[in-house]
C-alpha atoms as a PDB file:
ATOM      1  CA  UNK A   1      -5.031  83.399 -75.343  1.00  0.00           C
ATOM      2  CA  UNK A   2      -3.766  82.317 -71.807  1.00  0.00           C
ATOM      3  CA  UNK A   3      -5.671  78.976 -71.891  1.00  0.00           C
ATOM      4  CA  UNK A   4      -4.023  78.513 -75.741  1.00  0.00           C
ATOM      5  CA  UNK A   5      -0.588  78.811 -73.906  1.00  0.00           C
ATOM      6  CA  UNK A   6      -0.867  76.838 -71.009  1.00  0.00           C
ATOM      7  CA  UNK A   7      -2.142  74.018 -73.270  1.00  0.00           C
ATOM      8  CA  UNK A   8       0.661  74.165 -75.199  1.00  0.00           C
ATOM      9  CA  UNK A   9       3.245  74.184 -72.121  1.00  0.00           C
ATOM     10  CA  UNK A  10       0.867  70.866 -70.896  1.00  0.00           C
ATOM     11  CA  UNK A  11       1.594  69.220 -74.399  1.00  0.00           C
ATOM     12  CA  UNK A  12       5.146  70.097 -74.690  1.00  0.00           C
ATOM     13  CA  UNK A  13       5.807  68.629 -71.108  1.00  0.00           C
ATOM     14  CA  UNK A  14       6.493  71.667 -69.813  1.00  0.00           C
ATOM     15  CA  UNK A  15       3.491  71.213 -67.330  1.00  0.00           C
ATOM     16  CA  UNK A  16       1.238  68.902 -65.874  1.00  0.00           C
ATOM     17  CA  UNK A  17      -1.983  68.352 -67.192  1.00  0.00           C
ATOM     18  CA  UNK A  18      -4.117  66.446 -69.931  1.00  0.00           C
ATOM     19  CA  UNK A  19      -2.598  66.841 -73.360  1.00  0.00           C
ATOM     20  CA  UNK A  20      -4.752  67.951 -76.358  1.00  0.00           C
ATOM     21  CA  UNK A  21      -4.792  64.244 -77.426  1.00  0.00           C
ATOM     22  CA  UNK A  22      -6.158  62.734 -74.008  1.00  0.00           C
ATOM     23  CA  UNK A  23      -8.580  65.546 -73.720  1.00  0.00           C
ATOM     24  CA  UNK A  24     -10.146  64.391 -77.020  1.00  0.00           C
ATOM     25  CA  UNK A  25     -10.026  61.168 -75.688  1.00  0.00           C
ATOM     26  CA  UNK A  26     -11.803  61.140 -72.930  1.00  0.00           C
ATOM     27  CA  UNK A  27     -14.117  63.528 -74.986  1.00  0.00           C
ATOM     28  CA  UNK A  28     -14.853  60.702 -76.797  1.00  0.00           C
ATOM     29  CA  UNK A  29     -14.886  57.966 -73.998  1.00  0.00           C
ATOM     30  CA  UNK A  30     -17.577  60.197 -72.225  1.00  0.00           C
ATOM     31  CA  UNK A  31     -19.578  60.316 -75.423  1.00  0.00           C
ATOM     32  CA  UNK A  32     -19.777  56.702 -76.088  1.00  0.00           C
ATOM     33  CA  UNK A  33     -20.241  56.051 -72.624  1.00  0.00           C
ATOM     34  CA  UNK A  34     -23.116  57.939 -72.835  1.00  0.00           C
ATOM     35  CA  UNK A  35     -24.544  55.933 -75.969  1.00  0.00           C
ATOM     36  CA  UNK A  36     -24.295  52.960 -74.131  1.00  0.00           C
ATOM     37  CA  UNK A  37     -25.909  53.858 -71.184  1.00  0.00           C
ATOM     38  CA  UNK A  38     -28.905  54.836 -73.477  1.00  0.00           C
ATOM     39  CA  UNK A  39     -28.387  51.681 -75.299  1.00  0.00           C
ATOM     40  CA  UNK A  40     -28.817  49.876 -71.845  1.00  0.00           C
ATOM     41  CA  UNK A  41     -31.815  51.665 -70.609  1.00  0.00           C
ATOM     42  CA  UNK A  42     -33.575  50.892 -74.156  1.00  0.00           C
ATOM     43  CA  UNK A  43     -32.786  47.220 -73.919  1.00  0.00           C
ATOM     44  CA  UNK A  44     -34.220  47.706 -70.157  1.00  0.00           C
ATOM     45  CA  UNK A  45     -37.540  48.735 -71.262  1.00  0.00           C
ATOM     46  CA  UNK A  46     -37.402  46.738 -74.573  1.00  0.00           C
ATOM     47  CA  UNK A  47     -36.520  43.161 -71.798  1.00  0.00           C
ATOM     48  CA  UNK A  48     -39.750  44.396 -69.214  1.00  0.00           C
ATOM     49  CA  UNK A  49     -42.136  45.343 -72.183  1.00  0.00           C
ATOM     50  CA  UNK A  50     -41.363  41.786 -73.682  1.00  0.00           C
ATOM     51  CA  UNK A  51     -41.254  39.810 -70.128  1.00  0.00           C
ATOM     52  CA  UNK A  52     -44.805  41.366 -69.623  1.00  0.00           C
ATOM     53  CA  UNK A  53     -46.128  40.807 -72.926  1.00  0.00           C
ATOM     54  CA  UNK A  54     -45.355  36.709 -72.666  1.00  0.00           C
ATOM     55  CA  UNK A  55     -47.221  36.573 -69.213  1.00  0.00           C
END
């Protein structure tokens, strides 16, 4: 119940912190930053698989 209020106080302006809205965010920033960092390892292994393959 404590957290509930201090998050409140934080998106009234009563307080610093990250609002409810930037906390969801930067939930999903981190989330798609995370997809794409997959994304770029599969195109890694896709790029060295193919490169070998044509030698």
């Amino acid at each position: 119940m404590r957290d509930w209020v201090k998050q409140a106080e934080v998106d009234a302006g009563s307080r610093n912190g990250l609002t409810s809205s930037e906390r969801e965010e930067l939930a999903a920033l981190r989330r798609e930053n995370r997809r794409l960092r997959e994304d770029v390892d599969v195109l890694k292994r896709a790029t060295a698989f193919f490169a070998k393959e044509t030698r």
